[in-house]
C-alpha atoms as a PDB file:
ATOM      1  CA  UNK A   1     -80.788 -59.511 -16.515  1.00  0.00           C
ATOM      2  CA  UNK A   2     -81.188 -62.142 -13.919  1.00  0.00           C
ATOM      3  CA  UNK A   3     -81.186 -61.192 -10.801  1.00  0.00           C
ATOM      4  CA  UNK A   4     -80.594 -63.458  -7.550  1.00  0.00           C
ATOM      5  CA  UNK A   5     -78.440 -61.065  -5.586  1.00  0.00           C
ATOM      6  CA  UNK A   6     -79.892 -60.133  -1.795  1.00  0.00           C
ATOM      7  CA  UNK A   7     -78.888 -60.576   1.274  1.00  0.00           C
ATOM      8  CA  UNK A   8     -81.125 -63.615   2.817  1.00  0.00           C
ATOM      9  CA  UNK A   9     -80.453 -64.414   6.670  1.00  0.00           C
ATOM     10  CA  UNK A  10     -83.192 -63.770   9.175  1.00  0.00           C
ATOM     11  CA  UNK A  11     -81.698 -63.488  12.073  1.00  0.00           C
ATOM     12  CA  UNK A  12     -78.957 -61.104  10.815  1.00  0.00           C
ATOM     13  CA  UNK A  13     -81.444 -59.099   8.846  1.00  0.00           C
ATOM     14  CA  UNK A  14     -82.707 -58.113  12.495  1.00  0.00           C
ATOM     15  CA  UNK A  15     -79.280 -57.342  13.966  1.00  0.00           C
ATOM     16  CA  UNK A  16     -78.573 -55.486  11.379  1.00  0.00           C
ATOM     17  CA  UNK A  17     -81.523 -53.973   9.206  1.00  0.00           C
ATOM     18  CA  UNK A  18     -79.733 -50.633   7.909  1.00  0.00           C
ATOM     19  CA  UNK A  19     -77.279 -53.294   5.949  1.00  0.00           C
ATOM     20  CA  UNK A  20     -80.169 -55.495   4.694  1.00  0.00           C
ATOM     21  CA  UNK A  21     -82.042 -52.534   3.593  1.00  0.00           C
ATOM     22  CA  UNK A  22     -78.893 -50.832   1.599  1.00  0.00           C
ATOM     23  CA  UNK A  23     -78.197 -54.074  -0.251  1.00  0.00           C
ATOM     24  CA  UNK A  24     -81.630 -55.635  -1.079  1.00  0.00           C
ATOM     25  CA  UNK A  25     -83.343 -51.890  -1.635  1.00  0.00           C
ATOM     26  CA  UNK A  26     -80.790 -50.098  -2.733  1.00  0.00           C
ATOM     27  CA  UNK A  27     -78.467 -52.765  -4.822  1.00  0.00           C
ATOM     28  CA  UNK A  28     -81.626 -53.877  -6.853  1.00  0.00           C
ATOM     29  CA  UNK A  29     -81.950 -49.393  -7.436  1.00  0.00           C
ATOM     30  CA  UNK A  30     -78.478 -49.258  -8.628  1.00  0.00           C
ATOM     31  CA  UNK A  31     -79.004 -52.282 -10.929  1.00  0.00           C
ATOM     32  CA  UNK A  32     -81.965 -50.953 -12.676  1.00  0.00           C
ATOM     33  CA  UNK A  33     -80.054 -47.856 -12.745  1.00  0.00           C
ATOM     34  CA  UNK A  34     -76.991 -50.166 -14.565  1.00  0.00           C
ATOM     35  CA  UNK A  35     -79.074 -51.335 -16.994  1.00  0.00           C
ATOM     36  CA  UNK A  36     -81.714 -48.498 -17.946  1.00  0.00           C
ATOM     37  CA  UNK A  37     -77.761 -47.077 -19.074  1.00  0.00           C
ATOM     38  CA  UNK A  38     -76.552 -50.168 -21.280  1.00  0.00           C
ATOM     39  CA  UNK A  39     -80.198 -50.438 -22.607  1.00  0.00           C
ATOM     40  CA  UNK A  40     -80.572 -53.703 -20.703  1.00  0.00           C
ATOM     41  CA  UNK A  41     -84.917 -54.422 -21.443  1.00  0.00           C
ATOM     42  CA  UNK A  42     -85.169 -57.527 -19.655  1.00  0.00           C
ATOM     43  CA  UNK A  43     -85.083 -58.308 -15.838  1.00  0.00           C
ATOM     44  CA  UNK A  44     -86.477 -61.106 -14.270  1.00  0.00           C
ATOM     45  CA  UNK A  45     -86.422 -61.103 -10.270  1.00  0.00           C
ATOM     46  CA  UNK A  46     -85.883 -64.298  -7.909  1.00  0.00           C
ATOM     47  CA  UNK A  47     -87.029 -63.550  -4.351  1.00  0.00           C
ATOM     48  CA  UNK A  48     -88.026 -65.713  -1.725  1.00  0.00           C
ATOM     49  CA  UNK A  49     -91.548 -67.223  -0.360  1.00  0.00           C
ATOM     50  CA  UNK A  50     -91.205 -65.179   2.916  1.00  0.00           C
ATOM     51  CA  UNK A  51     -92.564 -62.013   0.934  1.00  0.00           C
ATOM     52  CA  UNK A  52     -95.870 -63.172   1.075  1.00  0.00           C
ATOM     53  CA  UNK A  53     -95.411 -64.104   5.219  1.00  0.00           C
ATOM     54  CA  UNK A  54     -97.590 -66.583   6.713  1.00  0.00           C
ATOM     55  CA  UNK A  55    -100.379 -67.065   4.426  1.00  0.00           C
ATOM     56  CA  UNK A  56    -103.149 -69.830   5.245  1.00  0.00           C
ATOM     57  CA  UNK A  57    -104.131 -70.926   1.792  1.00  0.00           C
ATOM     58  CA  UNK A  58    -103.005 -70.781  -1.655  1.00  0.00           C
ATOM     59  CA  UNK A  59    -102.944 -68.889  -3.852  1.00  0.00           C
ATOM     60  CA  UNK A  60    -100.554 -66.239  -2.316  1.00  0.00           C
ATOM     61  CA  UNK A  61    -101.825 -62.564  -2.581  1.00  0.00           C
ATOM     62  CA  UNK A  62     -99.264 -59.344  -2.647  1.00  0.00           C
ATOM     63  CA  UNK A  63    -101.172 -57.348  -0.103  1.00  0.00           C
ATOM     64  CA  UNK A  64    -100.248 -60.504   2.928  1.00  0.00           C
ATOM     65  CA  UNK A  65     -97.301 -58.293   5.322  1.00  0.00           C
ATOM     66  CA  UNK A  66     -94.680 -60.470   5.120  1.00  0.00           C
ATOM     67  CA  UNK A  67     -93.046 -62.091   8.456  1.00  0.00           C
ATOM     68  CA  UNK A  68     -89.602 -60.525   8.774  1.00  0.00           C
ATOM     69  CA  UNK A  69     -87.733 -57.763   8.103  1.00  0.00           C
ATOM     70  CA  UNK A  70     -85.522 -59.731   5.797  1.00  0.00           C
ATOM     71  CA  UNK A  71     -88.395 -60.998   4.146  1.00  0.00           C
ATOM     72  CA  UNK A  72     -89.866 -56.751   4.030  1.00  0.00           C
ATOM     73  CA  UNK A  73     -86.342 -55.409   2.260  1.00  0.00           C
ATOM     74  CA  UNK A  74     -86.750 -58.610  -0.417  1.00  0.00           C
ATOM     75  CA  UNK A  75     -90.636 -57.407  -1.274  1.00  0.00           C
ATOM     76  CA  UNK A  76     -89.620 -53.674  -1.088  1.00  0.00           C
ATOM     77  CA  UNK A  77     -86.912 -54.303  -3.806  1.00  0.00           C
END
C-alpha cells in the first residue's frame, strides 16, 4: 500500500484542526485497519518536509516539533 492521502493546507489546517486531525490521524488508522484485514504487509508512507519544522542543519532528526498544526496531524499519522 502506498499511501499519499492527507489533507495538506496550512492555513485551513488552523481554521479547522478537528477536520485535519480526523482525516490525516484517523484515515491513515482506518487504513491500517483495511489492510491488517486483506493481509495487506506492505505500506510505505509519503508525508511532507514540514514534520520535521524548522530545522537549521541537515540531517533532519524526529524529535524537531514541527511548525504547524498541519504539519503535527501529518507526523502524528
Amino acid at each position: 500500500m502506498i499511501h499519499f492521502a492527507g489533507l495538506k493546507a496550512v492555513g485551513e489546517s488552523v481554521q479547522k484542526p478537528l477536520e485535519y486531525y480526523d482525516n490525516n490521524v484517523n484515515g491513515t488508522l482506518r487504513l491500517i485497519s483495511a489492510m491488517r484485514a486483506a493481509n495487506v504487509k506492505n505500506f510505505i508512507f509519503s508525508s511532507s518536509a514540514t514534520v520535521y519544522g524548522d530545522q537549521p542543519k541537515i540531517p533532519y532528526v524526529e524529535s524537531f516539533r514541527p511548525a504547524h498544526r498541519k504539519a503535527l496531524t501529518a507526523k502524528a499519522s
